[in-house]
C-alpha atoms as a PDB file:
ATOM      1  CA  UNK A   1      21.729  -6.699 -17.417  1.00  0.00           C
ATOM      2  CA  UNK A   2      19.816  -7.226 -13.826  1.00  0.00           C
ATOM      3  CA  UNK A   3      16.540  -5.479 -15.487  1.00  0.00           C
ATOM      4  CA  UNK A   4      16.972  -7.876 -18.407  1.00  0.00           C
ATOM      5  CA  UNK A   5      17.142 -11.037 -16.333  1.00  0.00           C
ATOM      6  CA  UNK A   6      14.409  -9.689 -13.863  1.00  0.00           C
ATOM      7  CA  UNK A   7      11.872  -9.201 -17.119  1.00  0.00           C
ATOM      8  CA  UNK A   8      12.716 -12.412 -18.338  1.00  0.00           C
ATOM      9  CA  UNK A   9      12.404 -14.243 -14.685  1.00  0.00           C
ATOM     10  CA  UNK A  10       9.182 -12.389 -14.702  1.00  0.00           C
ATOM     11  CA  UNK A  11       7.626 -13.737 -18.059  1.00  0.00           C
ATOM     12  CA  UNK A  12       8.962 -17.606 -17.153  1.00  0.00           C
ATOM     13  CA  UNK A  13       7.310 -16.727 -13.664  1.00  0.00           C
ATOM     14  CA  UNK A  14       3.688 -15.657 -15.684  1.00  0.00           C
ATOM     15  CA  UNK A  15       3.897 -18.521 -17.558  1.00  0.00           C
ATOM     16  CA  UNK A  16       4.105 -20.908 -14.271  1.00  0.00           C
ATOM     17  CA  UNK A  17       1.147 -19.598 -12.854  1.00  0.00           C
ATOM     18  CA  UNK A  18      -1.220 -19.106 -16.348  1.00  0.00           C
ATOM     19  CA  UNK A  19      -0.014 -22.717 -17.034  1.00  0.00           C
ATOM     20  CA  UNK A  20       0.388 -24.819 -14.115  1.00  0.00           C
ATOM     21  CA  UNK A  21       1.667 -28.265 -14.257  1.00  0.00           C
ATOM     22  CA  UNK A  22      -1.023 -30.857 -15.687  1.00  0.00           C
ATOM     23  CA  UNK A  23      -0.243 -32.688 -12.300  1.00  0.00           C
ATOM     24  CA  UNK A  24      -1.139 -30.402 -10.457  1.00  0.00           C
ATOM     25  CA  UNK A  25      -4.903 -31.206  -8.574  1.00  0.00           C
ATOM     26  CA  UNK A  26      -7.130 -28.768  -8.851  1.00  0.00           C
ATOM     27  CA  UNK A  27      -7.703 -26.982  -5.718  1.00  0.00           C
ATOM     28  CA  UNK A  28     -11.206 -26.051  -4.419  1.00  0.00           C
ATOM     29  CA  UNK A  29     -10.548 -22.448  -3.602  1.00  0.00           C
ATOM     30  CA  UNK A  30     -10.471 -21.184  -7.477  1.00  0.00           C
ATOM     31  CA  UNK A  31     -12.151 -18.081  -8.122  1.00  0.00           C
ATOM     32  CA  UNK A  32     -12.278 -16.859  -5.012  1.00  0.00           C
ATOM     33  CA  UNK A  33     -13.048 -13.031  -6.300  1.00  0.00           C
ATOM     34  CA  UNK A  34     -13.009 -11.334  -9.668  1.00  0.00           C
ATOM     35  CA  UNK A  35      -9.381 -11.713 -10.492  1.00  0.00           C
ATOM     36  CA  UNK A  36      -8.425 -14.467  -8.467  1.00  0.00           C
ATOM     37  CA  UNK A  37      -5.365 -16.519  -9.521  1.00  0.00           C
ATOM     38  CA  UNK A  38      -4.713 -20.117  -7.774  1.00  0.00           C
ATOM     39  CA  UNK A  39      -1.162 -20.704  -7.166  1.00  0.00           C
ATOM     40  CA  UNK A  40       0.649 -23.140  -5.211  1.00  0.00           C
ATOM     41  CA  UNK A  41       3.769 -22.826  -2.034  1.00  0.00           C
ATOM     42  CA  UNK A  42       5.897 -23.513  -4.699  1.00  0.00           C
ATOM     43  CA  UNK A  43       4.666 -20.896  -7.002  1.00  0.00           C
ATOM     44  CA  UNK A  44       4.155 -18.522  -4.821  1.00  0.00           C
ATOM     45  CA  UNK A  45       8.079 -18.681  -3.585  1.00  0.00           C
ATOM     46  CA  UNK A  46       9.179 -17.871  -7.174  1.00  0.00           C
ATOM     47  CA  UNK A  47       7.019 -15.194  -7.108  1.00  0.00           C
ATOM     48  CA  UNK A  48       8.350 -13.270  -4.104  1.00  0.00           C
ATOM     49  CA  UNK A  49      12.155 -14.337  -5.256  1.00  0.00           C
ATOM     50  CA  UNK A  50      11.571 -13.010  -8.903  1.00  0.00           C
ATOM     51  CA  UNK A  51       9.028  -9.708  -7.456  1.00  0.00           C
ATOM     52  CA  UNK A  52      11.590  -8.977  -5.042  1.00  0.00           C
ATOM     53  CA  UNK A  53      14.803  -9.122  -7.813  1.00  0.00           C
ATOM     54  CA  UNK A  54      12.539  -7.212 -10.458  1.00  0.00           C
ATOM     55  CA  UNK A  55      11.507  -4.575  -7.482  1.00  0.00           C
ATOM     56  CA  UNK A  56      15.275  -4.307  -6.462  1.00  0.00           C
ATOM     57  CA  UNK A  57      16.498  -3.383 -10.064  1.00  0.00           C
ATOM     58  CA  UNK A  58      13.551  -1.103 -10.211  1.00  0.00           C
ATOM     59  CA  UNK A  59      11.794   0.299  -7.245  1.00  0.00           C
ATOM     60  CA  UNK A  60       9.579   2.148  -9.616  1.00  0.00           C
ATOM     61  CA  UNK A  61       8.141  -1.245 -10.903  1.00  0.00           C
ATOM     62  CA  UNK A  62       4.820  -0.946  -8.743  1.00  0.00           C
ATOM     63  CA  UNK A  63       3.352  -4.182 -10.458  1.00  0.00           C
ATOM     64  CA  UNK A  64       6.375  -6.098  -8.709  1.00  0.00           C
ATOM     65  CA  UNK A  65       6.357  -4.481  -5.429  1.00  0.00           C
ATOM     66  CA  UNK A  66       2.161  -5.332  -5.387  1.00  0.00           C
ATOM     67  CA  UNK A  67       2.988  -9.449  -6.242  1.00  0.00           C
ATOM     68  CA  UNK A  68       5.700  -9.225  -3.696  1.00  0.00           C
ATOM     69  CA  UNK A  69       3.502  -8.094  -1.266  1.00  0.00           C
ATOM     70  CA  UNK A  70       0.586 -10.365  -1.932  1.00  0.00           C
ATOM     71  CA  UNK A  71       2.847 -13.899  -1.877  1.00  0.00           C
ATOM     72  CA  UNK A  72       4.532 -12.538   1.487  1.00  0.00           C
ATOM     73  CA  UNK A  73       1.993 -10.646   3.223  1.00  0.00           C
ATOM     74  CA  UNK A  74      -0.323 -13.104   4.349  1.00  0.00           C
ATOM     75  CA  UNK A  75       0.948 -13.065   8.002  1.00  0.00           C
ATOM     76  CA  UNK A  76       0.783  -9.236   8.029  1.00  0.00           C
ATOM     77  CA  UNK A  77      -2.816  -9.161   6.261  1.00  0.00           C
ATOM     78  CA  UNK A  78      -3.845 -11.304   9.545  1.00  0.00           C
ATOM     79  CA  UNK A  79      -2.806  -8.644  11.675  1.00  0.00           C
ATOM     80  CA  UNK A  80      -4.200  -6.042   9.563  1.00  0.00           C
ATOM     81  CA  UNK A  81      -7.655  -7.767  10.168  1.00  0.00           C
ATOM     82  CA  UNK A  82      -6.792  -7.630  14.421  1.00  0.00           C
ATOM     83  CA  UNK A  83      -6.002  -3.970  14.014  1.00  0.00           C
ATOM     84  CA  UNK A  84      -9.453  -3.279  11.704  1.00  0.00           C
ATOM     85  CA  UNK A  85     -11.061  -5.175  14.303  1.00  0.00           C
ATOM     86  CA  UNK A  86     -10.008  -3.135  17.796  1.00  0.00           C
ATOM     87  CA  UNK A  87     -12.350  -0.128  16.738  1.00  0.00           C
ATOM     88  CA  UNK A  88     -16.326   0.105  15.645  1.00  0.00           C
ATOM     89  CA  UNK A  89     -14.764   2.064  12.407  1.00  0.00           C
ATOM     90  CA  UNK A  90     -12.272  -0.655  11.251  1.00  0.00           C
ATOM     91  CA  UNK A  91     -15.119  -3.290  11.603  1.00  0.00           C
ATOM     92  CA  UNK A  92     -17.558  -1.247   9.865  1.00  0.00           C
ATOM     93  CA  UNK A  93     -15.097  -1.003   7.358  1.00  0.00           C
ATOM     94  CA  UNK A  94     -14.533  -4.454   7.218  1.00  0.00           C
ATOM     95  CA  UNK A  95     -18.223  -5.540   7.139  1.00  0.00           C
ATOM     96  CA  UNK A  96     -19.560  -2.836   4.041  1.00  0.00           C
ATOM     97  CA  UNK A  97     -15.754  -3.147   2.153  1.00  0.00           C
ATOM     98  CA  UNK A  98     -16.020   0.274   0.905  1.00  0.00           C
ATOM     99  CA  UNK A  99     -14.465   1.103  -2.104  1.00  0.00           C
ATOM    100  CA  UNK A 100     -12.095   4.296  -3.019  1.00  0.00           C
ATOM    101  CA  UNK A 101     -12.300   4.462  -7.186  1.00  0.00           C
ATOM    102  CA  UNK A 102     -12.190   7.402  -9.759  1.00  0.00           C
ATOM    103  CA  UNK A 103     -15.703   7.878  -8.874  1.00  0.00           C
ATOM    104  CA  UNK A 104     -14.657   8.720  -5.618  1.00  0.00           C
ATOM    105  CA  UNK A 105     -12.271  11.339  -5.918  1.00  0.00           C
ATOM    106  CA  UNK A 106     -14.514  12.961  -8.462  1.00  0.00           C
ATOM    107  CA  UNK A 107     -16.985  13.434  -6.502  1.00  0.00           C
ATOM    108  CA  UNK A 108     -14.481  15.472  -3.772  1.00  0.00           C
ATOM    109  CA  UNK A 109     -13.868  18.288  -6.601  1.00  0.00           C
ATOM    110  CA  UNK A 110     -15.625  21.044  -4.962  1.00  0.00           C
ATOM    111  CA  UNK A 111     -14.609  20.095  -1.338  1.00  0.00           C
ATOM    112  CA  UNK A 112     -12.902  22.925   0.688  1.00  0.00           C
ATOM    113  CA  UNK A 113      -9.154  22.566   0.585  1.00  0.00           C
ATOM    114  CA  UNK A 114      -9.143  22.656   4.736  1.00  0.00           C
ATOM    115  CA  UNK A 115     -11.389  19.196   4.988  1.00  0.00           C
ATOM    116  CA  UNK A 116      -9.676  15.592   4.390  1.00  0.00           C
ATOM    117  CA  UNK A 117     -11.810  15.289   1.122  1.00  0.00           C
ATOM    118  CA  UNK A 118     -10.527  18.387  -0.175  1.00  0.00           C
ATOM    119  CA  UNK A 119      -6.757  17.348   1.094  1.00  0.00           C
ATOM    120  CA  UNK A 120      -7.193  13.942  -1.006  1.00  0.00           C
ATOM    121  CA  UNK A 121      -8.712  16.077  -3.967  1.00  0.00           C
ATOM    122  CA  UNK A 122      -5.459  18.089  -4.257  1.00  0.00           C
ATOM    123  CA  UNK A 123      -3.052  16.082  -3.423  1.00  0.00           C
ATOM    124  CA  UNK A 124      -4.032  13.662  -6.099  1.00  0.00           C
ATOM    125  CA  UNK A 125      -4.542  16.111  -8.890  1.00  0.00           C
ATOM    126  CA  UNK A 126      -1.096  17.674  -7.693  1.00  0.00           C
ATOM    127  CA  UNK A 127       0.263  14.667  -8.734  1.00  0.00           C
ATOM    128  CA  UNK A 128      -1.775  13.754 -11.242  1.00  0.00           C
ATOM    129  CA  UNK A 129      -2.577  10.107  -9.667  1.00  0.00           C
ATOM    130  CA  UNK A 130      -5.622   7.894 -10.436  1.00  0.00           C
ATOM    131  CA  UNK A 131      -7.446   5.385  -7.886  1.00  0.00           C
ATOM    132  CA  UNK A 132      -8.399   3.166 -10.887  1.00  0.00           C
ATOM    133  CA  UNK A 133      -4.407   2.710 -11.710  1.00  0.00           C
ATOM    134  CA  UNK A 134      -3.574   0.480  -8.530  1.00  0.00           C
ATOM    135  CA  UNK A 135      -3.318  -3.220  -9.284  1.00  0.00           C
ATOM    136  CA  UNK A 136      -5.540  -5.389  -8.125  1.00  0.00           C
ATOM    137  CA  UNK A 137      -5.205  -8.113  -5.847  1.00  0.00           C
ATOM    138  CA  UNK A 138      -4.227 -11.749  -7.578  1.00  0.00           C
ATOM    139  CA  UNK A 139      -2.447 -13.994  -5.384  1.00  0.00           C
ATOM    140  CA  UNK A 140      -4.210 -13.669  -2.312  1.00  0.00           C
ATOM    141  CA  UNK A 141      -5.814 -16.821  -1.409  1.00  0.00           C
ATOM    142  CA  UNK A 142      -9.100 -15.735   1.108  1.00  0.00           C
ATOM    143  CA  UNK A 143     -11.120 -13.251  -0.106  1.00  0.00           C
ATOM    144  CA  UNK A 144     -11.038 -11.036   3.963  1.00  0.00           C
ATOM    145  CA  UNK A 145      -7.254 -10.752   3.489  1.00  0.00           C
ATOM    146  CA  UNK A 146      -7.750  -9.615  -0.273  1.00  0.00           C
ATOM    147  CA  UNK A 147      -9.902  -6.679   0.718  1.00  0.00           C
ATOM    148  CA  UNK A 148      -7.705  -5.762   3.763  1.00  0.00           C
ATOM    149  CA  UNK A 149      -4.699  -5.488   0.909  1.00  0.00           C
ATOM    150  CA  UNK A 150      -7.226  -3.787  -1.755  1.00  0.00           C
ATOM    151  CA  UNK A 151      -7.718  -1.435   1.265  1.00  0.00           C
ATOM    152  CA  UNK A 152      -4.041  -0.799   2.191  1.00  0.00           C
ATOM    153  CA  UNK A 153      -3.345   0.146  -1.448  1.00  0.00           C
ATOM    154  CA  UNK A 154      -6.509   2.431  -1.941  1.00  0.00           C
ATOM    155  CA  UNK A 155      -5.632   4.247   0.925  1.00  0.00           C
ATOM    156  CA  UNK A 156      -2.235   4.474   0.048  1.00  0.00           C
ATOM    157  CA  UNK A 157      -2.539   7.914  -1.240  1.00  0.00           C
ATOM    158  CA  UNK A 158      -5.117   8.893   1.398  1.00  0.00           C
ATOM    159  CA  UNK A 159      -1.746   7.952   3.681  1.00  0.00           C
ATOM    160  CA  UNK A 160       0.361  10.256   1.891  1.00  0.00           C
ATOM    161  CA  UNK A 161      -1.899  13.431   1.545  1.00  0.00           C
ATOM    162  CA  UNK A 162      -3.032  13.595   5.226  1.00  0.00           C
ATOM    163  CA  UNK A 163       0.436  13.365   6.220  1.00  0.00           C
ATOM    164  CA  UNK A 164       1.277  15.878   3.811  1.00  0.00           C
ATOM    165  CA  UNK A 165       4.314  13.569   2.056  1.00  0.00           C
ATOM    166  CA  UNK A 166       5.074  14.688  -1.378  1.00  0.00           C
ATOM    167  CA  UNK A 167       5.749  11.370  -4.064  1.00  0.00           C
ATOM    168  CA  UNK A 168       9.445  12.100  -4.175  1.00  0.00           C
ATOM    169  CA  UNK A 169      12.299   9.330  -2.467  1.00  0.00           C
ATOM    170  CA  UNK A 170      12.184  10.909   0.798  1.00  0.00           C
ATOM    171  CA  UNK A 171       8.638  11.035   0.693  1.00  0.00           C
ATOM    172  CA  UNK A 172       7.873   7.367  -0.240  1.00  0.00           C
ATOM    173  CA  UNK A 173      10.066   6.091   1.698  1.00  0.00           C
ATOM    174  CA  UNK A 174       8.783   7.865   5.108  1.00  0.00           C
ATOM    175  CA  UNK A 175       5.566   7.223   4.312  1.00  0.00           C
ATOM    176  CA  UNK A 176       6.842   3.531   4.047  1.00  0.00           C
ATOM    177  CA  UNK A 177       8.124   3.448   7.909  1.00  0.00           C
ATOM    178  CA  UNK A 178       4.447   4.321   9.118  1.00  0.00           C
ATOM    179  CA  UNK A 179       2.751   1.438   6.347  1.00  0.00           C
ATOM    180  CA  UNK A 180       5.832  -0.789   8.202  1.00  0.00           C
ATOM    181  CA  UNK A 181       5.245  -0.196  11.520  1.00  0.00           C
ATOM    182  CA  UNK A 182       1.360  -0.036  11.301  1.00  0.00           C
ATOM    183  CA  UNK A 183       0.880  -3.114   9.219  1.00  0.00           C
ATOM    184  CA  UNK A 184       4.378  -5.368   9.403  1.00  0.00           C
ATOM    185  CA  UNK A 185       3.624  -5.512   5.797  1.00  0.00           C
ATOM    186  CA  UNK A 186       7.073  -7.227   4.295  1.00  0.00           C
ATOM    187  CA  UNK A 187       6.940  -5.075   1.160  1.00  0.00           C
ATOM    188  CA  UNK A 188       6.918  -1.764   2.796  1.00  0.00           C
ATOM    189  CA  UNK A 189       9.557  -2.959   5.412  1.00  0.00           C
ATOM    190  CA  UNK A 190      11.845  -3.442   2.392  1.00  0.00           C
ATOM    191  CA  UNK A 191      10.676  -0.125   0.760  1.00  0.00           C
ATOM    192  CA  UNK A 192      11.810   1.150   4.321  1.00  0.00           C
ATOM    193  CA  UNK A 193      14.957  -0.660   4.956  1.00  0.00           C
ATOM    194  CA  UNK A 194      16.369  -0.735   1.467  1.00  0.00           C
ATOM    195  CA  UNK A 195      14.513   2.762  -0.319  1.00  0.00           C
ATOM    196  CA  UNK A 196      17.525   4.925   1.701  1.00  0.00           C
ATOM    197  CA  UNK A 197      20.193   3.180  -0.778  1.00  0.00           C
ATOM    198  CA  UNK A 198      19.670   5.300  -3.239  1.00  0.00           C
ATOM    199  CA  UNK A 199      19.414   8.801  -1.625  1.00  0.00           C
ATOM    200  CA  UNK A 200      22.038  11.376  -2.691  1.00  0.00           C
ATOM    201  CA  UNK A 201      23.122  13.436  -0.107  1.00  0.00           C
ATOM    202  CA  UNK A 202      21.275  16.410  -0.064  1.00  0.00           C
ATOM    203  CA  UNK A 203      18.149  13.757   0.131  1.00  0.00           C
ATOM    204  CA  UNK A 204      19.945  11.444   3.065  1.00  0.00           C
ATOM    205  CA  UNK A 205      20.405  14.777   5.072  1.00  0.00           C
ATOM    206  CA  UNK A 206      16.462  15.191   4.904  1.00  0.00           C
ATOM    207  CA  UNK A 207      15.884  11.613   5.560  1.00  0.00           C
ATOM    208  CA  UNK A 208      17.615  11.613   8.736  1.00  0.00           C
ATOM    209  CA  UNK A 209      16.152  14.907   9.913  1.00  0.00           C
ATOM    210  CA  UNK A 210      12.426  13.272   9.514  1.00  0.00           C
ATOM    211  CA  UNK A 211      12.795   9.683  10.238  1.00  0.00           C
ATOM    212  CA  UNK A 212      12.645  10.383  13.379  1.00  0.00           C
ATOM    213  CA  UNK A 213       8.991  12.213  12.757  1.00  0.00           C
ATOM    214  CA  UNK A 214       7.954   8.748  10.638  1.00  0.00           C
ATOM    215  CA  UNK A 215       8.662   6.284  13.046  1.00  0.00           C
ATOM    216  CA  UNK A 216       6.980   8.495  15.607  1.00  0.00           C
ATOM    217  CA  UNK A 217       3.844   8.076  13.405  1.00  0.00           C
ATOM    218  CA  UNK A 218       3.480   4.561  12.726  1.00  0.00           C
ATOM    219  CA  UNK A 219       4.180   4.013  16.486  1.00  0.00           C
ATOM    220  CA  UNK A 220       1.814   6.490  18.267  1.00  0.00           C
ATOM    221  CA  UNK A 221      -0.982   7.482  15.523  1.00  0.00           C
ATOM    222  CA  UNK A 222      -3.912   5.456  15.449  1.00  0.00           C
ATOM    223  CA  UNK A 223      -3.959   2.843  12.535  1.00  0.00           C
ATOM    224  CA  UNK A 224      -4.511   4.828   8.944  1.00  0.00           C
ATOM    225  CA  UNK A 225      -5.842   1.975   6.935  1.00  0.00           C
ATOM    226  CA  UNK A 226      -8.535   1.373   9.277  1.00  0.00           C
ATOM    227  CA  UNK A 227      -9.804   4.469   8.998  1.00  0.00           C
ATOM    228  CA  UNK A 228     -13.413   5.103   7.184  1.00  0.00           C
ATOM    229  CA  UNK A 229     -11.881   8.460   5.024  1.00  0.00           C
ATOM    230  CA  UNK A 230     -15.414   7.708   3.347  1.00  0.00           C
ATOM    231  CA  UNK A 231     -17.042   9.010   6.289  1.00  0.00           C
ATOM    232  CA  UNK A 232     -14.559  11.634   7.138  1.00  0.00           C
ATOM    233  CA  UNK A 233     -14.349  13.426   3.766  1.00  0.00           C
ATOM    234  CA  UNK A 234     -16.223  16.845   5.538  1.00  0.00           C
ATOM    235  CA  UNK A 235     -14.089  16.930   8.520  1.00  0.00           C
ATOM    236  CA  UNK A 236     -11.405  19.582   8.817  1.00  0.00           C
ATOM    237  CA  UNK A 237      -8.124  18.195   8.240  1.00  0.00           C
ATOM    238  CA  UNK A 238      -6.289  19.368  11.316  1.00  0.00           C
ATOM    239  CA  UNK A 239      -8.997  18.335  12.978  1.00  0.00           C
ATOM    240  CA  UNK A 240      -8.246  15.208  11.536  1.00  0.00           C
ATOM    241  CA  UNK A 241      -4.860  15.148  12.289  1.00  0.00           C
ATOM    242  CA  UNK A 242      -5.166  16.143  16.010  1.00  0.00           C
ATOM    243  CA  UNK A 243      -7.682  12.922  16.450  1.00  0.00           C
ATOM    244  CA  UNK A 244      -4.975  10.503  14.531  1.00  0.00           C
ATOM    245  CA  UNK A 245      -2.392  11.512  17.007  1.00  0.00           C
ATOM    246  CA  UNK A 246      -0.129  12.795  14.025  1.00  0.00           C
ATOM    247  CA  UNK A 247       2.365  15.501  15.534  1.00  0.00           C
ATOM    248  CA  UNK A 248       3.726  18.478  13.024  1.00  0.00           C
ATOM    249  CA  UNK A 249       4.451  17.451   9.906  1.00  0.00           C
ATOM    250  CA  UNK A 250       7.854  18.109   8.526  1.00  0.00           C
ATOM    251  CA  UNK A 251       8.143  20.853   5.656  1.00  0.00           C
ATOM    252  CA  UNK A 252       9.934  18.326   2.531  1.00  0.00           C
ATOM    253  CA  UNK A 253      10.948  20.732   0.044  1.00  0.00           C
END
């Protein structure tokens, strides 16, 4: 009944934004990039209160989770941009607004499996992921912030592969305390706080033996999504891992 109502507060929530009020003004931001959509406060609050009931009822629904983030993230994006902006690499990044695609990870294929390219490489195939799948940003309105969240979910996977963090509950939701902690990023404090609820037991046990490990990594390891992986993809991986400050990763079987 909950995923029922959630789809339907979803489609009355589309048809807000495709079909705003006639009395609304037009505002002068439209169009900001390819795939822009102008919405209003107002709009924007149903948004995150029907994202976050749809999400609840269905963690898996990653098109929820990405317009909860983008109507509630804007105070995190702003940080994101102070973090990008503390080393030469995150302001590089933020000046060229590289892009990680299909393209990209095809061109890793014959990488060795010991560099952070070749890491990506298999750790994608392993779990038979696509770049190209990710939505794209919508709701953001200023077209800096946009990129910073295109960048936090293109190097979402990059996140999970050099940590070595299978896609499974435990997983996710450990990679979600570092995302927290490093970007304050509302979505992935809920995935944080609220993922746990539905562990079994054998899965809480594992949880509690690594959280520890997590929350040691988004404090102490330098900040992921400012890092130019474009520019890394040759460099050994625990090579890599030594520079991020990322201690021994635990075994999740």
């Amino acid at each position: 009944m909950l995923c029922r109502r959630s789809l339907a507060l979803r489609s009355q929530l589309k048809s807000c934004i495709y079909r705003p009020c006639q009395t609304s003004a037009p505002r002068q931001d439209d169009n900001l990039y390819p795939g822009h959509i102008d919405t209003s406060g107002f709009q924007k609050m149903l948004l995150a209160g029907g994202s976050a009931l749809a999400a609840l009822s269905n963690p898996w629904r990653a098109d929820m989770v990405a317009v909860n983030g983008e109507v509630t993230g804007t105070p995190a994006l702003k940080y994101m941009i102070t973090r990008f902006e503390e080393t030469p690499e995150g302001q590089k990044i933020l000046f060229e607004k590289p892009r990680i695609t299909k393209e990209t990870l095809d061109s890793l294929a014959n990488y060795p499996s010991d560099t952070v390219g070749g890491t990506y490489y298999a750790f994608m195939n392993k779990y038979n992921l696509n770049p190209d799948d990710r939505d794209k940003v919508q709701f953001v309105d200023d077209p800096q912030l946009a990129y910073v969240m295109t960048r936090y979910r293109e190097t979402h996977d990059l996140t999970h592969a050099v940590l070595d963090m299978p896609t499974n509950m435990v997983g996710e939701v450990l990679v979600k305390w570092v995302e927290a902690i490093q970007t304050r990023l509302p979505m992935c404090i809920g995935g944080a706080i609220f993922g746990p609820l539905r562990f079994k037991t054998k899965q809480r046990v594992k949880y509690q033996e690594t959280l520890p490990w997590a929350i040691s990594v988004g404090t102490n390891a330098k900040f992921l999504p400012g890092v130019y992986y474009e520019q890394r993809w040759e460099q050994n991986i625990e090579e890599f891992r030594t520079e991020m400050r990322i201690p021994d990763i635990p075994k999740l079987s």
